[in-house]
Protein backbone atom coordinates (compact mmCIF):
# COMPACT_ATOMS: atom_id res chain seq x y z
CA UNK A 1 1.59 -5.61 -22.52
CA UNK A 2 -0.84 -6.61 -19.75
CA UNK A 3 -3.32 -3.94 -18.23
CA UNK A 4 -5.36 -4.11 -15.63
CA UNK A 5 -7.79 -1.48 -14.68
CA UNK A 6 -6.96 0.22 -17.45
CA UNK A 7 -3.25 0.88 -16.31
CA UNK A 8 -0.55 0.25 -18.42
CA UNK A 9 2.03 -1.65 -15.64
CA UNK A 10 5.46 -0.60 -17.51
CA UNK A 11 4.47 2.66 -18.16
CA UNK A 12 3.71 3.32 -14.09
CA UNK A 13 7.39 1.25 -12.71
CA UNK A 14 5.27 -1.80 -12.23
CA UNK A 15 7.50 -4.60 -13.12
CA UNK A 16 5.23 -7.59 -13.76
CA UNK A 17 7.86 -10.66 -14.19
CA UNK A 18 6.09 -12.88 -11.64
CA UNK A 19 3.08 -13.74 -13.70
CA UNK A 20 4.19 -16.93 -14.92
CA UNK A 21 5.37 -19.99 -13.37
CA UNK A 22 8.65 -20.54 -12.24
CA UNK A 23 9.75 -23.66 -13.02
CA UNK A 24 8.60 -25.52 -10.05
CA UNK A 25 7.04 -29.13 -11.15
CA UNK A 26 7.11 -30.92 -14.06
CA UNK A 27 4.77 -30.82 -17.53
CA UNK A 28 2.04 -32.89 -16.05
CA UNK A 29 1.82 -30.69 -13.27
CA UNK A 30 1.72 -27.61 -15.45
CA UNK A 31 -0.88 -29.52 -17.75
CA UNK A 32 -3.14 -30.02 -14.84
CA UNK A 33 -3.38 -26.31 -13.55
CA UNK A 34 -3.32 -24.84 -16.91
CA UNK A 35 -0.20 -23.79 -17.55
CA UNK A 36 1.61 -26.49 -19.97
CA UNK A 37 0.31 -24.81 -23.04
CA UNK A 38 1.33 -21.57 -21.93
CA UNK A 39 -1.86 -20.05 -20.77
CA UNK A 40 -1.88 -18.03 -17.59
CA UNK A 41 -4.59 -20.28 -16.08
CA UNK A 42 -4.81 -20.14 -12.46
CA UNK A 43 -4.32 -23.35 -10.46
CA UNK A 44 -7.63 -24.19 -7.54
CA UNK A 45 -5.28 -22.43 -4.94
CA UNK A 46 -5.32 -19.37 -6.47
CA UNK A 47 -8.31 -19.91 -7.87
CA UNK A 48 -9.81 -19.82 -4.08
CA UNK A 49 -7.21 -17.37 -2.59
CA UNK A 50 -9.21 -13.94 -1.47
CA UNK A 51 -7.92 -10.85 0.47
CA UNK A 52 -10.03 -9.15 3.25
CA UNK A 53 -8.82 -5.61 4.99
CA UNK A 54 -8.60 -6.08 8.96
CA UNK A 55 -8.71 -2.40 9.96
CA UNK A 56 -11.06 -0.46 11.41
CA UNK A 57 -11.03 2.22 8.45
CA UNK A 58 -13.27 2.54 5.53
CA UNK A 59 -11.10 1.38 2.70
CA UNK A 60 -12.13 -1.31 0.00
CA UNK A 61 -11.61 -5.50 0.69
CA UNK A 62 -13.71 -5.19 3.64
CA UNK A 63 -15.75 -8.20 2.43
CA UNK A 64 -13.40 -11.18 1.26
CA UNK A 65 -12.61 -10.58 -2.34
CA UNK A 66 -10.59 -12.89 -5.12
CA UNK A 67 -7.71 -11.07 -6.89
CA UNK A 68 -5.82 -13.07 -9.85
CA UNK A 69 -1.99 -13.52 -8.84
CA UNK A 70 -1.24 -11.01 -11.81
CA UNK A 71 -3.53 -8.12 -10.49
CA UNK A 72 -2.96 -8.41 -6.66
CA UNK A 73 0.23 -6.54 -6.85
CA UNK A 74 -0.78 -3.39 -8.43
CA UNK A 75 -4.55 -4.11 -6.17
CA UNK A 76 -3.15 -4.50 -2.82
CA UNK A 77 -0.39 -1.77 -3.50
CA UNK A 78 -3.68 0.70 -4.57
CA UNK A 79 -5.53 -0.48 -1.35
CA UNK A 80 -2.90 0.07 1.00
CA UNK A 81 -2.70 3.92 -0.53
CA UNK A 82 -6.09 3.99 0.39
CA UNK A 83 -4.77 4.19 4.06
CA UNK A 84 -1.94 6.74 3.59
CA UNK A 85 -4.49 8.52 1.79
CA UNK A 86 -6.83 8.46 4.93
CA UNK A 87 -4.23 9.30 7.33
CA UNK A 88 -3.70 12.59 5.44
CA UNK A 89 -7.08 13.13 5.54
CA UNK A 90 -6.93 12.44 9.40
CA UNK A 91 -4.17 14.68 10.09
CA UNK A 92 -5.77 17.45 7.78
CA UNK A 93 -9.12 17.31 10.04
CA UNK A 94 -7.02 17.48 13.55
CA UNK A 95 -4.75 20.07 12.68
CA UNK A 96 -2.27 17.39 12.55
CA UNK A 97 0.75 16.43 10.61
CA UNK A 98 1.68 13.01 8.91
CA UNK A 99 5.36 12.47 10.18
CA UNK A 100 5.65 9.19 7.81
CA UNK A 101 3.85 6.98 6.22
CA UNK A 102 5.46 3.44 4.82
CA UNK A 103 3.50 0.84 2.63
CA UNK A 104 5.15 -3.13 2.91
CA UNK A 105 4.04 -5.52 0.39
CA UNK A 106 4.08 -9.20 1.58
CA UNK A 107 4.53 -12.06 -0.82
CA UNK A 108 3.96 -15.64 -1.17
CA UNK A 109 4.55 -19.17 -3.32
CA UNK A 110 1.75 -21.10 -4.26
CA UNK A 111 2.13 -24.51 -2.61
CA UNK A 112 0.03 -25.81 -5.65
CA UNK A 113 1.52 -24.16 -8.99
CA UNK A 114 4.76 -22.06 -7.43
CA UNK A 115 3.87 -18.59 -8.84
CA UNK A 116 4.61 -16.15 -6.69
CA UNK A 117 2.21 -13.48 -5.76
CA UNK A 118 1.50 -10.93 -3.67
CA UNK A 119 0.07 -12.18 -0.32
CA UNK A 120 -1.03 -8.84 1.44
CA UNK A 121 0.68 -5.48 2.80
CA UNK A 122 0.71 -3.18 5.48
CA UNK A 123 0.07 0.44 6.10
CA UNK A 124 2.40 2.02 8.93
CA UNK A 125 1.75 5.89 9.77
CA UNK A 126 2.64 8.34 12.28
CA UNK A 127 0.66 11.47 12.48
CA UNK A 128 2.04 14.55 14.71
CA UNK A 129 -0.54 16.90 16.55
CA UNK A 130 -0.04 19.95 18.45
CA UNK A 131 -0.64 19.89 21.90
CA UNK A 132 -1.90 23.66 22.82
CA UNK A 133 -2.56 22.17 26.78
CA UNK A 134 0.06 20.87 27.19
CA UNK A 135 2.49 23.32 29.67
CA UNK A 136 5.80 22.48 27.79
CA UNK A 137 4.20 23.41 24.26
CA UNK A 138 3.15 26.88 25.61
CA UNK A 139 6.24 27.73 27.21
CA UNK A 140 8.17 26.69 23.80
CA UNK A 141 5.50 29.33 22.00
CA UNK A 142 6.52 31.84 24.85
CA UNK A 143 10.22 31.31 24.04
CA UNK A 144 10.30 31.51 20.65
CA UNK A 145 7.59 34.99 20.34
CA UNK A 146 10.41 36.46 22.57
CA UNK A 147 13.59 35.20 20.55
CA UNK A 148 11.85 36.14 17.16
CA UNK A 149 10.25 39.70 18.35
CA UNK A 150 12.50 42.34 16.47
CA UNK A 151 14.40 39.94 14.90
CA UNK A 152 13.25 41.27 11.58
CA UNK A 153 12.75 45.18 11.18
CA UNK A 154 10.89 46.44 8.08
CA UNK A 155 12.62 49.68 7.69
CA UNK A 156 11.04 50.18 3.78
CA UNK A 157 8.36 53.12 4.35
């Protein structure tokens, strides 16, 4: 069973079938990236493939970084938490409220040795904050102190 940072893949859902290569080429090919006598070599493609973060925020891959075809799922999957993880942290600051959050993992073929891999994802969240200016907000608060004021009567003693 393959680990990688100390994370057991199966025992966290991670289904890791795409570490080998699928097929695509013949033996000579696979003996010339590697992968004929059933090593997991990497072929110069993926050898030279790096991910960089394009945000603004302060999450990791912010300097180009290589990440072997069998660890970029579980890596890029961790970094992109990184960002729902801000966003909370965000809303929590501003009073706000993180409406939704969705993580999309991208993935590719390797022109070179056919593995597929994961190429890069993308962090998408909304956060919600109250508006205490704003005219319509304060007549809403209005409304519902006088709909809920003796709704509930606390006649224990």
């Amino acid at each position: 069973m393959m680990q990688i940072d100390g994370w057991n893949l199966k025992d966290i859902g991670y289904d890791t079938g795409y570490n080998h290569t699928y097929g695509v080429g013949t033996d000579a090919d696979a003996k010339s990236t590697g992968a004929a006598d059933g090593s997991k070599g990497e072929c110069q493609t993926c050898k030279n493939r790096k991910y960089q973060d394009g945000s603004n925020e302060n999450v990791s891959f912010k300097s180009a970084s290589h990440i072997s075809p069998e660890a970029a799922g579980i890596r890029v999957a961790a970094h992109e938490a990184e960002h729902v993880s801000n966003a909370y942290a965000k809303a929590a600051e501003g009073n706000g409220q993180v409406v939704s959050a969705s993580v999309t993992l991208r993935t590719g073929v390797c022109p070179e040795c056919g593995r597929v891999y994961v190429a890069g994802g993308e962090t998408n969240t909304t956060i919600k904050y109250p508006n205490e200016t704003n005219p319509y907000q304060q007549e809403r608060k209005s409304q519902d102190a006088a709909d809920l004021t003796g709704a509930r009567i606390d006649t224990r003693k």
